[in-house]
PDB file of N, CA and C in Angstrom:
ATOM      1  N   UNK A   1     219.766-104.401 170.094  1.00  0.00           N
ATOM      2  CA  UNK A   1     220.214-104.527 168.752  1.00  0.00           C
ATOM      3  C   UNK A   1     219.332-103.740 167.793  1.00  0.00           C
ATOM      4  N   UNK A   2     218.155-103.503 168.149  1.00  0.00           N
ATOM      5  CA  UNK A   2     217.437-102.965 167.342  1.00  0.00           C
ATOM      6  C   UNK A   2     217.618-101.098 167.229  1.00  0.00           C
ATOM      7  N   UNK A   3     217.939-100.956 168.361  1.00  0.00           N
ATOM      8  CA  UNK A   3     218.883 -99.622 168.405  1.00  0.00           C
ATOM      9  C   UNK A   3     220.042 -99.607 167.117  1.00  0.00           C
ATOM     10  N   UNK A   4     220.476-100.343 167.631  1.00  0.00           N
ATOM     11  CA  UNK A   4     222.113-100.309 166.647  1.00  0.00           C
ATOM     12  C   UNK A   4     221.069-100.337 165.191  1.00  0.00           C
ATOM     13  N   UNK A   5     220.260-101.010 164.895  1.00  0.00           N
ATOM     14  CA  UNK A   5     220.328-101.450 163.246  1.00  0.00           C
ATOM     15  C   UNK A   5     219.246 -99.890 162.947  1.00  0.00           C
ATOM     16  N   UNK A   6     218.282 -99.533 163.648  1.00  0.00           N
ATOM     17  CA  UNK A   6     218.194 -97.978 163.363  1.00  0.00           C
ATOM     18  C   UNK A   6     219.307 -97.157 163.105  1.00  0.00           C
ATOM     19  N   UNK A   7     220.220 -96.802 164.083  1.00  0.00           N
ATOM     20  CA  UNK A   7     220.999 -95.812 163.838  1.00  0.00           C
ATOM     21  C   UNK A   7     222.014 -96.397 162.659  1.00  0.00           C
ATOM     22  N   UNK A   8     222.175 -97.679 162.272  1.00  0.00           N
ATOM     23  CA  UNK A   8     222.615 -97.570 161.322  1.00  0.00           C
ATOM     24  C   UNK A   8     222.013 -97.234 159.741  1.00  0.00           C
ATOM     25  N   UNK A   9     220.562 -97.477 159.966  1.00  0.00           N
ATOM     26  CA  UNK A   9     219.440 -97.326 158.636  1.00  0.00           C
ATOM     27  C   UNK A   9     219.574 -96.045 158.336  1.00  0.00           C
ATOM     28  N   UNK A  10     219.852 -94.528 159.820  1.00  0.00           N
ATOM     29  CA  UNK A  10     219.488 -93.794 159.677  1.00  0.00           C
ATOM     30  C   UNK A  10     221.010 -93.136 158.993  1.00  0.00           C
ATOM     31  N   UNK A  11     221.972 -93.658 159.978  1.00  0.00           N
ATOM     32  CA  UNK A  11     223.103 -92.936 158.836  1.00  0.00           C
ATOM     33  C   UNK A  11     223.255 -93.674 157.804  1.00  0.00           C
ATOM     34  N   UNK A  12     222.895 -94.818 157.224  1.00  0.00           N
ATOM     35  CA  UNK A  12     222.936 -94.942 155.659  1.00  0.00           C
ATOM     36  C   UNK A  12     222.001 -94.303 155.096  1.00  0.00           C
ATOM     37  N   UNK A  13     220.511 -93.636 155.829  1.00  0.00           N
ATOM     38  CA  UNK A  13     220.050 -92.822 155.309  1.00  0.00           C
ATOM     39  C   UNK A  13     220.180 -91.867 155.097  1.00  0.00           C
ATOM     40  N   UNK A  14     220.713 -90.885 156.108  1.00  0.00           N
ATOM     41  CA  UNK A  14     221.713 -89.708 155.806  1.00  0.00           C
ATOM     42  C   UNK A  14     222.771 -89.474 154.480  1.00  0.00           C
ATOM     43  N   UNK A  15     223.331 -90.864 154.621  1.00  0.00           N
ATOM     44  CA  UNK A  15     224.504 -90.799 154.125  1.00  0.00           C
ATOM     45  C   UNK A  15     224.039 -91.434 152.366  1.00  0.00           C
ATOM     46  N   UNK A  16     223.212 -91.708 151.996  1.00  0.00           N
ATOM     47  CA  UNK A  16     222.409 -91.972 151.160  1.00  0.00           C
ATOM     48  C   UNK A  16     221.997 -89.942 150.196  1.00  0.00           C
ATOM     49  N   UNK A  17     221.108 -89.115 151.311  1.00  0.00           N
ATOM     50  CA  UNK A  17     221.022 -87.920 151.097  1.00  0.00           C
ATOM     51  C   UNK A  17     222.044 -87.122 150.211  1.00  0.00           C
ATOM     52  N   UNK A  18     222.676 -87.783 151.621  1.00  0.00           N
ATOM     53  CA  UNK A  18     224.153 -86.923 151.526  1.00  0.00           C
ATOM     54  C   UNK A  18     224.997 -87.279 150.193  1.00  0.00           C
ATOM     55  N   UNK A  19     224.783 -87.985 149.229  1.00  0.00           N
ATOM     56  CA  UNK A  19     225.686 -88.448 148.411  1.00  0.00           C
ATOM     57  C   UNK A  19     224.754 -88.283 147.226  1.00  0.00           C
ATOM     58  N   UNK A  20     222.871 -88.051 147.576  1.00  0.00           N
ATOM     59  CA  UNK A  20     222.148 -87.595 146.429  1.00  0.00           C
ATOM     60  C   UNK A  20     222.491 -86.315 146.142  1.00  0.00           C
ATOM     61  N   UNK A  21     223.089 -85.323 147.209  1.00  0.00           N
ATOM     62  CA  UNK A  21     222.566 -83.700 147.189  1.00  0.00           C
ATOM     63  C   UNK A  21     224.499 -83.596 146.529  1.00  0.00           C
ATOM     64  N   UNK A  22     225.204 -83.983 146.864  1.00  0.00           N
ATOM     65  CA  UNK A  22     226.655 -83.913 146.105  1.00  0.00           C
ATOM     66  C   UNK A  22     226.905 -84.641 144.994  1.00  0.00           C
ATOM     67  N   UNK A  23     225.602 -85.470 144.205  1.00  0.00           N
ATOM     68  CA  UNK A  23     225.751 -85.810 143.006  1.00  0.00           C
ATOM     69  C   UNK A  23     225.236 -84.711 142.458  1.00  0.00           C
ATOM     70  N   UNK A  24     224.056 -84.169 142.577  1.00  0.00           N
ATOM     71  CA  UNK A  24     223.933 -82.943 142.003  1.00  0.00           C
ATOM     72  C   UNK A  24     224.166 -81.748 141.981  1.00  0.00           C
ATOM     73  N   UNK A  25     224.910 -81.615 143.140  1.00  0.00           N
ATOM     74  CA  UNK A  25     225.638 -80.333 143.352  1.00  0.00           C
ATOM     75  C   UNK A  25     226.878 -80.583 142.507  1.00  0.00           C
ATOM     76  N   UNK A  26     227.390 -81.985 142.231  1.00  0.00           N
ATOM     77  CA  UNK A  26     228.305 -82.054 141.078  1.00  0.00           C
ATOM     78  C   UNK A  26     228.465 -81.906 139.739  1.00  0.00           C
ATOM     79  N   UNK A  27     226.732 -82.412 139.361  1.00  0.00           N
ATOM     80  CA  UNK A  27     226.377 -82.360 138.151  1.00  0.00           C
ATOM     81  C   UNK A  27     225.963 -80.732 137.662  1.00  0.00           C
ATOM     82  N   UNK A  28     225.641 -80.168 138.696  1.00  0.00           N
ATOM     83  CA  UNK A  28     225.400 -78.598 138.433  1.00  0.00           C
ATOM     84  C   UNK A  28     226.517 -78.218 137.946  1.00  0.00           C
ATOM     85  N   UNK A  29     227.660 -78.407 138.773  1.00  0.00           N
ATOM     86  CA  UNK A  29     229.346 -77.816 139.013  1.00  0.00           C
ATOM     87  C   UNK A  29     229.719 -78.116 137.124  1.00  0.00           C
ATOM     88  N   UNK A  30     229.005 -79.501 136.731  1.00  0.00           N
ATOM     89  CA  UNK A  30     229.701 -79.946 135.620  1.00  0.00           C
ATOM     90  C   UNK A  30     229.115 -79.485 134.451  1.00  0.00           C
ATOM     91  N   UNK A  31     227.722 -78.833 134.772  1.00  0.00           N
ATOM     92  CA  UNK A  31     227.348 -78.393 133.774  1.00  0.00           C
ATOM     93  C   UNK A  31     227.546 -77.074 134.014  1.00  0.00           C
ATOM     94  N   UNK A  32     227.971 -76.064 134.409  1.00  0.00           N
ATOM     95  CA  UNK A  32     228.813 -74.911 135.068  1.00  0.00           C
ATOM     96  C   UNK A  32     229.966 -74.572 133.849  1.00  0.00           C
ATOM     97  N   UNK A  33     230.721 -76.055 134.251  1.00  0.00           N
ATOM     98  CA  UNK A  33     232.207 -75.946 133.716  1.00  0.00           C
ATOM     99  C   UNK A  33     231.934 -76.187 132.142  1.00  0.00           C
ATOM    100  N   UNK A  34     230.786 -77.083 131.650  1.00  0.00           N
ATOM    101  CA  UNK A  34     231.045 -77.231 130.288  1.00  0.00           C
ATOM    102  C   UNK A  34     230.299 -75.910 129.528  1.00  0.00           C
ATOM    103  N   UNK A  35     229.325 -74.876 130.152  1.00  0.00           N
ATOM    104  CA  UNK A  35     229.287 -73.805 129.638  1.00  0.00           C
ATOM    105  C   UNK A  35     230.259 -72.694 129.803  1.00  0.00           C
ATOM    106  N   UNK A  36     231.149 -72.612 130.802  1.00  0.00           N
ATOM    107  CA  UNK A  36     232.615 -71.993 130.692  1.00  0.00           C
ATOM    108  C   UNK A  36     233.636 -72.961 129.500  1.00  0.00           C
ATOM    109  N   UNK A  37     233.451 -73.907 129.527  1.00  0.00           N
ATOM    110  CA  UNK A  37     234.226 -74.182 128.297  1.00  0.00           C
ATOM    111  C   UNK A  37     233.833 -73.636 126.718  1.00  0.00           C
ATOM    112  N   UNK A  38     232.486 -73.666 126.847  1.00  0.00           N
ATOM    113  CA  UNK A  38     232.167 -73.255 125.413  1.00  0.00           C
ATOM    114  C   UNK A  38     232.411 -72.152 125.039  1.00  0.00           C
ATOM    115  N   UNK A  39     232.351 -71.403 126.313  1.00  0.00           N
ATOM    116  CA  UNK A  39     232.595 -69.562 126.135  1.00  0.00           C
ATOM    117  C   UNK A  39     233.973 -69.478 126.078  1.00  0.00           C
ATOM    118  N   UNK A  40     234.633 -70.323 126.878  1.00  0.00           N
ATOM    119  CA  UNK A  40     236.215 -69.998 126.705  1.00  0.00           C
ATOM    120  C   UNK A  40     236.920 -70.275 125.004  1.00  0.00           C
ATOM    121  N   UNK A  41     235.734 -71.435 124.670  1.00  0.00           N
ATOM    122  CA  UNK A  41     236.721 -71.918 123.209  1.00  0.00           C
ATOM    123  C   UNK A  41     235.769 -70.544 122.128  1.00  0.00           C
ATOM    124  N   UNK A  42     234.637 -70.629 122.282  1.00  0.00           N
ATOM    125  CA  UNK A  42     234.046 -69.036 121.332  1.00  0.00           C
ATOM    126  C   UNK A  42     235.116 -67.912 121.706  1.00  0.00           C
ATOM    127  N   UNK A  43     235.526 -67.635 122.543  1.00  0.00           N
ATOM    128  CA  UNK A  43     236.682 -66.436 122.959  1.00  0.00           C
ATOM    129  C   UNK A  43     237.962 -66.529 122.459  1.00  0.00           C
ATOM    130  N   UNK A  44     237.649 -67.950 122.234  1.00  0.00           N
ATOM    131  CA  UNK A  44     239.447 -68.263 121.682  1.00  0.00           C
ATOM    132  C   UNK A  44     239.737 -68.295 120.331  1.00  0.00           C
ATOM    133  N   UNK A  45     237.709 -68.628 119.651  1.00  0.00           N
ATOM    134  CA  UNK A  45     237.919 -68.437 118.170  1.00  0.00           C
ATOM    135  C   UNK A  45     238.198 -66.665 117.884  1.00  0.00           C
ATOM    136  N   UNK A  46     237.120 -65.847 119.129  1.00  0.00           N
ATOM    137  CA  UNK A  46     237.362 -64.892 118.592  1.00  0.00           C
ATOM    138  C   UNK A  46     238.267 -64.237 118.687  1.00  0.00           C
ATOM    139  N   UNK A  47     239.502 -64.569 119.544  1.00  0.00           N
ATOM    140  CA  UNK A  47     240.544 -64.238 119.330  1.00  0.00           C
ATOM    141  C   UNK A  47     241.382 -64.346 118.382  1.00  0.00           C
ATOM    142  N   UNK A  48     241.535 -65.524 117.975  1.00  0.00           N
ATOM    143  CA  UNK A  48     242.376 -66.155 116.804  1.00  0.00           C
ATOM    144  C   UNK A  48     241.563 -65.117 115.108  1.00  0.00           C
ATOM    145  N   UNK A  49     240.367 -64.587 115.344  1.00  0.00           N
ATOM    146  CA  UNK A  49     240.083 -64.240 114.325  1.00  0.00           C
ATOM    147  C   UNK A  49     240.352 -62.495 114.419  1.00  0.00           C
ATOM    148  N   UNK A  50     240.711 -62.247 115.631  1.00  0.00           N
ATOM    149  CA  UNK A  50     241.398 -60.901 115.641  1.00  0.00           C
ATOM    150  C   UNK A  50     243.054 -60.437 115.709  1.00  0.00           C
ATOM    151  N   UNK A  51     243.333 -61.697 115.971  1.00  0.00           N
ATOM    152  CA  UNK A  51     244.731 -61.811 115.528  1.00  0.00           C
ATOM    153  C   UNK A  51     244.701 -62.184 114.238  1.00  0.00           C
ATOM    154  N   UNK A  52     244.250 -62.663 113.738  1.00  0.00           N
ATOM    155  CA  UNK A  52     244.488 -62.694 111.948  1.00  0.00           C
ATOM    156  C   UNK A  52     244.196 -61.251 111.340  1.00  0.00           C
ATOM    157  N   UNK A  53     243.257 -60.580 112.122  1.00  0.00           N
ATOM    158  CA  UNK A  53     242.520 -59.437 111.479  1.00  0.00           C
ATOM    159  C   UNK A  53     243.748 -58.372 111.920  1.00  0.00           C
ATOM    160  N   UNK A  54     244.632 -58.456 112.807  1.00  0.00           N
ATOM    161  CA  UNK A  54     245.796 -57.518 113.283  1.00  0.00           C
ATOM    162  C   UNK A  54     246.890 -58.297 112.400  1.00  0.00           C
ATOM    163  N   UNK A  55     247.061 -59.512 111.760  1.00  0.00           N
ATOM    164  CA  UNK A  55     247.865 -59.496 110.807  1.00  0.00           C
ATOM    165  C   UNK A  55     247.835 -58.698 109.652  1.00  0.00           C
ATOM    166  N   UNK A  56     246.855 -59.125 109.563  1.00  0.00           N
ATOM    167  CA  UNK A  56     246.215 -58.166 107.824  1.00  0.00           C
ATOM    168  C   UNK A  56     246.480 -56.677 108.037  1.00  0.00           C
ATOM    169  N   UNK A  57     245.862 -56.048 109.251  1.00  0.00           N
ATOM    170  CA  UNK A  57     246.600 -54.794 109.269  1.00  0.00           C
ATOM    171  C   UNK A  57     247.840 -54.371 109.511  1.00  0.00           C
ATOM    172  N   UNK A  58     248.442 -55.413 109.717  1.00  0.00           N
ATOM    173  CA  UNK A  58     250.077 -55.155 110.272  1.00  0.00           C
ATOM    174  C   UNK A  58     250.563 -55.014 108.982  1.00  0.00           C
ATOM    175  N   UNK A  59     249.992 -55.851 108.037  1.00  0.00           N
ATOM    176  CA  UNK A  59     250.586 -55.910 106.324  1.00  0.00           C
ATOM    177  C   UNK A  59     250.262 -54.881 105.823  1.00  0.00           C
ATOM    178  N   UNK A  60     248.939 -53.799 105.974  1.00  0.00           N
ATOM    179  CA  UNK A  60     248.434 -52.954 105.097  1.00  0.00           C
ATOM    180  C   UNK A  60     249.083 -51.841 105.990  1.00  0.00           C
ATOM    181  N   UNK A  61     249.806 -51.680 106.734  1.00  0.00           N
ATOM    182  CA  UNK A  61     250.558 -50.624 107.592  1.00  0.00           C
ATOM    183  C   UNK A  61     251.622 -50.930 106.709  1.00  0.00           C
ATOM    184  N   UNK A  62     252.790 -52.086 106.855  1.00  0.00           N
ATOM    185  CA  UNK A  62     254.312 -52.126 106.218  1.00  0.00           C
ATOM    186  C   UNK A  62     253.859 -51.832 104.781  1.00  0.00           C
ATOM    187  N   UNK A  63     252.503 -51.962 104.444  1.00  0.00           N
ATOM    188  CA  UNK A  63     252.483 -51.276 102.621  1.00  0.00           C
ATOM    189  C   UNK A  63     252.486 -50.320 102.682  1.00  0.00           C
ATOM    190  N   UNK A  64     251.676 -49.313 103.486  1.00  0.00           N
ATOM    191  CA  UNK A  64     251.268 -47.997 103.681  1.00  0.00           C
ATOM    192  C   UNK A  64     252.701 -47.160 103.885  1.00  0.00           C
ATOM    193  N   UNK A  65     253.297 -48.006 104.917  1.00  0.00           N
ATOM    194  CA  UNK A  65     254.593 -47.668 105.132  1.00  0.00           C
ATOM    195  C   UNK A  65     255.689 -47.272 103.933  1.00  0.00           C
ATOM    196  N   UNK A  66     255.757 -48.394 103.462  1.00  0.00           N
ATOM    197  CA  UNK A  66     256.505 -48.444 101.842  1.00  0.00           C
ATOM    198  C   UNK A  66     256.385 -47.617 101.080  1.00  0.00           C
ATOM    199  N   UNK A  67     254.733 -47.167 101.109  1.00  0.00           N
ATOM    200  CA  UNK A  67     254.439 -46.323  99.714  1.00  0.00           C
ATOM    201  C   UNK A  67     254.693 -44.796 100.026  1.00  0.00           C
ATOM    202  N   UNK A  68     254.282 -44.495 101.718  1.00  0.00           N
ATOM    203  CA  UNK A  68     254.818 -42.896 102.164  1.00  0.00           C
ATOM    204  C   UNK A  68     256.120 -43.375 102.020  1.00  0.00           C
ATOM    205  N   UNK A  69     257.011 -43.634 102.307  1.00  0.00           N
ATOM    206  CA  UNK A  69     258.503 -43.850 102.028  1.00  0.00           C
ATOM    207  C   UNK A  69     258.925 -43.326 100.720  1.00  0.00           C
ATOM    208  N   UNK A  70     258.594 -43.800  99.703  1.00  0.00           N
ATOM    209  CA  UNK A  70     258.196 -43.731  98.494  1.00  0.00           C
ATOM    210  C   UNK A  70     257.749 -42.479  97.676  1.00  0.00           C
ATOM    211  N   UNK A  71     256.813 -42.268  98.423  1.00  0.00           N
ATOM    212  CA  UNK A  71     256.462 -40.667  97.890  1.00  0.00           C
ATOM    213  C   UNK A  71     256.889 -39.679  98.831  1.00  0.00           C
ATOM    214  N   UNK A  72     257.992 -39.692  99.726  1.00  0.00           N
ATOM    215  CA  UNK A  72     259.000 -39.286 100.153  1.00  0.00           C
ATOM    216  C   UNK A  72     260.145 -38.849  99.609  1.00  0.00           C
ATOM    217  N   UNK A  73     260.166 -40.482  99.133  1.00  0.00           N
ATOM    218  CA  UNK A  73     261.561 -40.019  98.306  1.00  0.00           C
ATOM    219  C   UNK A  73     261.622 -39.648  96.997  1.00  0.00           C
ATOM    220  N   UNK A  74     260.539 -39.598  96.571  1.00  0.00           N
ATOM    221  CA  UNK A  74     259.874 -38.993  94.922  1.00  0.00           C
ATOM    222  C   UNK A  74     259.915 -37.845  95.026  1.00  0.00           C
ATOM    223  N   UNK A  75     259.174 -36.933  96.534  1.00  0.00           N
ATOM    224  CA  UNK A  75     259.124 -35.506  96.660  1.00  0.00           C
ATOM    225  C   UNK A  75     260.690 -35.179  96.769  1.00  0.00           C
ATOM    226  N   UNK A  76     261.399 -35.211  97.176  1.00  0.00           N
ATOM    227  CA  UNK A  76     262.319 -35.134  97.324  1.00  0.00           C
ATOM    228  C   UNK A  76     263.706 -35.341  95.977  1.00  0.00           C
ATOM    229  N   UNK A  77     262.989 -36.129  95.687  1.00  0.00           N
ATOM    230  CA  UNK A  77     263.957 -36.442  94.172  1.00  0.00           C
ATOM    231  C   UNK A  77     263.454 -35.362  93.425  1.00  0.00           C
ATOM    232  N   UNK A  78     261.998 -34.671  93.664  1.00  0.00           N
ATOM    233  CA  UNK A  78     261.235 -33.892  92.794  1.00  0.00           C
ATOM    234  C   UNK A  78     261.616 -32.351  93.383  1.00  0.00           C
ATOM    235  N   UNK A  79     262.109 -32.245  94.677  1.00  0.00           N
ATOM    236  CA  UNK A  79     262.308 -30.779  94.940  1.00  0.00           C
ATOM    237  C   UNK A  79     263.719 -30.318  94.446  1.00  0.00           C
ATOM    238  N   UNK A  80     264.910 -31.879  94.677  1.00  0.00           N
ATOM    239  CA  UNK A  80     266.119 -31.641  94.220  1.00  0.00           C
ATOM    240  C   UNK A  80     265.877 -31.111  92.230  1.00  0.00           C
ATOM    241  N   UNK A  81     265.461 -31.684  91.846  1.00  0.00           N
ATOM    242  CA  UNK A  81     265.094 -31.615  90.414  1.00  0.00           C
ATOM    243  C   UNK A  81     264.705 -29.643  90.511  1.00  0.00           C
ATOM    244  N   UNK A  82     263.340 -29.864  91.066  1.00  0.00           N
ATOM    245  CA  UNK A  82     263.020 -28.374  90.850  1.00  0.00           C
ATOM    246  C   UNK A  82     264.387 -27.432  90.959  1.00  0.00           C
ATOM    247  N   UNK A  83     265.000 -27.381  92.416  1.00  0.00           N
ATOM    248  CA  UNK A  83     266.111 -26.608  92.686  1.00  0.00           C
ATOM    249  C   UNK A  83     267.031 -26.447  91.747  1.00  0.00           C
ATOM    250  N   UNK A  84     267.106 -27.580  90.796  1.00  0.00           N
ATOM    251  CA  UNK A  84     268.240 -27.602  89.444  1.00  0.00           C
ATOM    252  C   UNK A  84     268.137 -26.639  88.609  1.00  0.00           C
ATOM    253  N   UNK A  85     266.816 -27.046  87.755  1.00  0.00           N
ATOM    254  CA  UNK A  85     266.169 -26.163  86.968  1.00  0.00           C
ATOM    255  C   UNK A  85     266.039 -24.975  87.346  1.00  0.00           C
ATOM    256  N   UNK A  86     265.341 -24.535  88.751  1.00  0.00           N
ATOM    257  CA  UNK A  86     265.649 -23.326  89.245  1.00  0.00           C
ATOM    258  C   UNK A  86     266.825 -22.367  89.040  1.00  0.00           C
ATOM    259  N   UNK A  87     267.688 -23.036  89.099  1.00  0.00           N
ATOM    260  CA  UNK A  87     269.178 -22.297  89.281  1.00  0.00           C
ATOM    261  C   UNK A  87     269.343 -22.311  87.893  1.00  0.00           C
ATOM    262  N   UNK A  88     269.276 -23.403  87.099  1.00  0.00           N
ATOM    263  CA  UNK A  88     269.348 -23.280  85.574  1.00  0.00           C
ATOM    264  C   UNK A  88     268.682 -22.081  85.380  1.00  0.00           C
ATOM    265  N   UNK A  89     267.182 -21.642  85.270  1.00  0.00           N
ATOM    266  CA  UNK A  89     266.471 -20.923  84.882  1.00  0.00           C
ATOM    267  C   UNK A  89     266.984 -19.634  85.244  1.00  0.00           C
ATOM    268  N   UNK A  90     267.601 -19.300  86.582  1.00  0.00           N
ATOM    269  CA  UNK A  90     268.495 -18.409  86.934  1.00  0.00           C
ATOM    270  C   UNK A  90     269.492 -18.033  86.089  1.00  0.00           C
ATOM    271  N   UNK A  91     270.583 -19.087  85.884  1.00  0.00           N
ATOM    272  CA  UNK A  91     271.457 -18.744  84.708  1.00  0.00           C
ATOM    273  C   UNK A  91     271.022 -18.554  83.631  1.00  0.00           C
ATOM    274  N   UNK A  92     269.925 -18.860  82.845  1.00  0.00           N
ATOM    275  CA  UNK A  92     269.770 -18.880  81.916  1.00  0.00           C
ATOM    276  C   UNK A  92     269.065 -17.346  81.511  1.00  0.00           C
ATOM    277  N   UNK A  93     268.492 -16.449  82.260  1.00  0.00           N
ATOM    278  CA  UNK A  93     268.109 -15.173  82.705  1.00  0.00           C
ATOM    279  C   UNK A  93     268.926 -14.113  82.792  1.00  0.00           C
ATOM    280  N   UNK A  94     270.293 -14.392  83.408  1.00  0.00           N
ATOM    281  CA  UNK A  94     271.139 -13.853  83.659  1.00  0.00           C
ATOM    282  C   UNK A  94     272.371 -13.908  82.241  1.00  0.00           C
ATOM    283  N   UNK A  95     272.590 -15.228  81.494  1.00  0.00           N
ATOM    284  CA  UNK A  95     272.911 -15.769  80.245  1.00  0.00           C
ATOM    285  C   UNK A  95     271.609 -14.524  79.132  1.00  0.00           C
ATOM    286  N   UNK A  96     270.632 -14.576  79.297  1.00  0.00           N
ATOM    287  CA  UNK A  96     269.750 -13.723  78.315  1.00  0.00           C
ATOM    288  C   UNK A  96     270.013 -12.365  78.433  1.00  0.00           C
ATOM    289  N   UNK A  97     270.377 -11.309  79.789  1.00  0.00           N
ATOM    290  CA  UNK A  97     270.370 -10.315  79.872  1.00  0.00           C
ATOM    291  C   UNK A  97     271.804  -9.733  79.372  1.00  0.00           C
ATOM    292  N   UNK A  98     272.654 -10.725  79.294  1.00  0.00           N
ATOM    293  CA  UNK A  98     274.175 -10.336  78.968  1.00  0.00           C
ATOM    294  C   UNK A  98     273.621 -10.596  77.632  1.00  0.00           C
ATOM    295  N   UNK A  99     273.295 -11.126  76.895  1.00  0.00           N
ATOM    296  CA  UNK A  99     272.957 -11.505  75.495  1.00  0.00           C
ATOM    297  C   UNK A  99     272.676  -9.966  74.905  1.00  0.00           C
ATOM    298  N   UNK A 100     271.601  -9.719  75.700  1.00  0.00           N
ATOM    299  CA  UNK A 100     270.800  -9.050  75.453  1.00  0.00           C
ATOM    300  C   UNK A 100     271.419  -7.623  75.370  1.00  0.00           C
ATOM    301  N   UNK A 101     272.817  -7.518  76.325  1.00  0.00           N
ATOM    302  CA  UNK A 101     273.098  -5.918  76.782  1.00  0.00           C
ATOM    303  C   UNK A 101     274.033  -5.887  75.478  1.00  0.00           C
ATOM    304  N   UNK A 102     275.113  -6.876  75.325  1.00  0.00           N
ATOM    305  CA  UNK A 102     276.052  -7.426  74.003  1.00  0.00           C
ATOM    306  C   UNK A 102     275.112  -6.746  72.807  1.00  0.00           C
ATOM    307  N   UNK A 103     273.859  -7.458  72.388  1.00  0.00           N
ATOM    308  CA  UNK A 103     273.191  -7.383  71.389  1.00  0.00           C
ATOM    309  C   UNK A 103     273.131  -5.414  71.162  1.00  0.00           C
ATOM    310  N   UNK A 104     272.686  -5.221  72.058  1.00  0.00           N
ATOM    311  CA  UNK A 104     272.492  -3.721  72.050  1.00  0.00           C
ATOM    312  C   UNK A 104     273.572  -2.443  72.174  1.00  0.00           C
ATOM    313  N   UNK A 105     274.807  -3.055  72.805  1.00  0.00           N
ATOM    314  CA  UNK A 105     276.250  -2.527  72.423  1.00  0.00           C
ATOM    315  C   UNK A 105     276.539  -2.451  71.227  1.00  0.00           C
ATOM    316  N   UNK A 106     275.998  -3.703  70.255  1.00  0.00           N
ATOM    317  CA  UNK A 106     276.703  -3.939  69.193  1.00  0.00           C
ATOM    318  C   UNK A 106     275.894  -2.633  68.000  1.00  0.00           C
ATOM    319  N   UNK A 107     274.644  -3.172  68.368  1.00  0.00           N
ATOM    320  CA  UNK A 107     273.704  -2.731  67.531  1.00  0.00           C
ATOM    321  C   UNK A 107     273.296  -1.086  67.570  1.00  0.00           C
ATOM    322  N   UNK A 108     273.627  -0.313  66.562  1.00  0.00           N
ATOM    323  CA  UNK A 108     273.506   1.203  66.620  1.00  0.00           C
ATOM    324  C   UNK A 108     272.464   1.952  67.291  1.00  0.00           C
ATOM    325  N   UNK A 109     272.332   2.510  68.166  1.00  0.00           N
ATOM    326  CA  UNK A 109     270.998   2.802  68.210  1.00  0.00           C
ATOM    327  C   UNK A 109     270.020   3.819  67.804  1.00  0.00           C
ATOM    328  N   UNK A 110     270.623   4.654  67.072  1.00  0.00           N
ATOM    329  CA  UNK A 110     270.013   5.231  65.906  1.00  0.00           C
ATOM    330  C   UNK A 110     269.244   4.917  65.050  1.00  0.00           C
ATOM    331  N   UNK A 111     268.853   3.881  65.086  1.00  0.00           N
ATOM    332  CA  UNK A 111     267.942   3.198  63.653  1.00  0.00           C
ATOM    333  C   UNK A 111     266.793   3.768  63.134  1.00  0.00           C
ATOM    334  N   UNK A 112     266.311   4.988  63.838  1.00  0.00           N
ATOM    335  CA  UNK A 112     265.037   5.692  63.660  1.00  0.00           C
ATOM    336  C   UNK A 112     265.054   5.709  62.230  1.00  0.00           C
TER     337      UNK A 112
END
C-alpha cells in the first residue's frame, strides 16, 4: 500500500506541476492577448481618425470639383463672349471702311 500512496503523491505531484506551469503559460497567453487588444483598439482609433480625415478630403475634392466646373464654365461663357465681340469688331471694321470709301466718293478730292 505504501507503493500505491507514493505513486499516487507523485502523480498529484506531477499533476500539481503540471497545472502550475499551464496556469502560467495561461496567464502569459492572457497577458499576450490583452496587449493585442490594446494595439488592435489604438489601430482602430487610428483608423476611424483616417477615415474622418478621407471624409474631409472627399469634401474638399467635391468643392474643388465644383469650383473647376465653374471656372470652366466661366471660361467658356468668356471665350463665347470674346468670339461675339470678335466678329462684332469685324463688322464693325468692315462697317468703318465702307463708311469711310462712301465718305471719300462723296467728298471732292481736290481740296488742295
Amino acid at each position: 500500500m505504501d507503493k500505491v500512496k507514493i505513486n499516487f503523491t507523485v502523480i498529484i505531484a506531477v499533476l500539481v506541476v503540471v497545472c502550475i506551469v499551464l496556469m502560467g503559460y495561461s496567464a502569459s497567453l492572457n497577458s499576450q492577448l490583452s496587449a493585442e487588444r490594446i494595439k488592435t483598439l489604438q489601430l482602430n482609433d487610428q483608423i476611424a481618425g483616417l477615415n474622418f480625415k478621407t471624409g474631409d478630403l472627399q469634401v474638399q475634392l467635391t468643392k474643388a470639383t465644383a469650383q473647376v466646373n465653374n471656372q470652366t464654365d466661366l471660361a467658356v461663357n468668356l471665350q463665347a463672349t470674346l468670339d461675339k465681340v470678335s466678329a462684332e469688331l469685324v463688322d464693325l471694321k468692315t462697317a468703318y471702311s465702307d463708311l469711310e470709301s462712301k465718305l471719300k466718293a462723296q467728298v471732292p478730292v481736290s481740296l488742295k
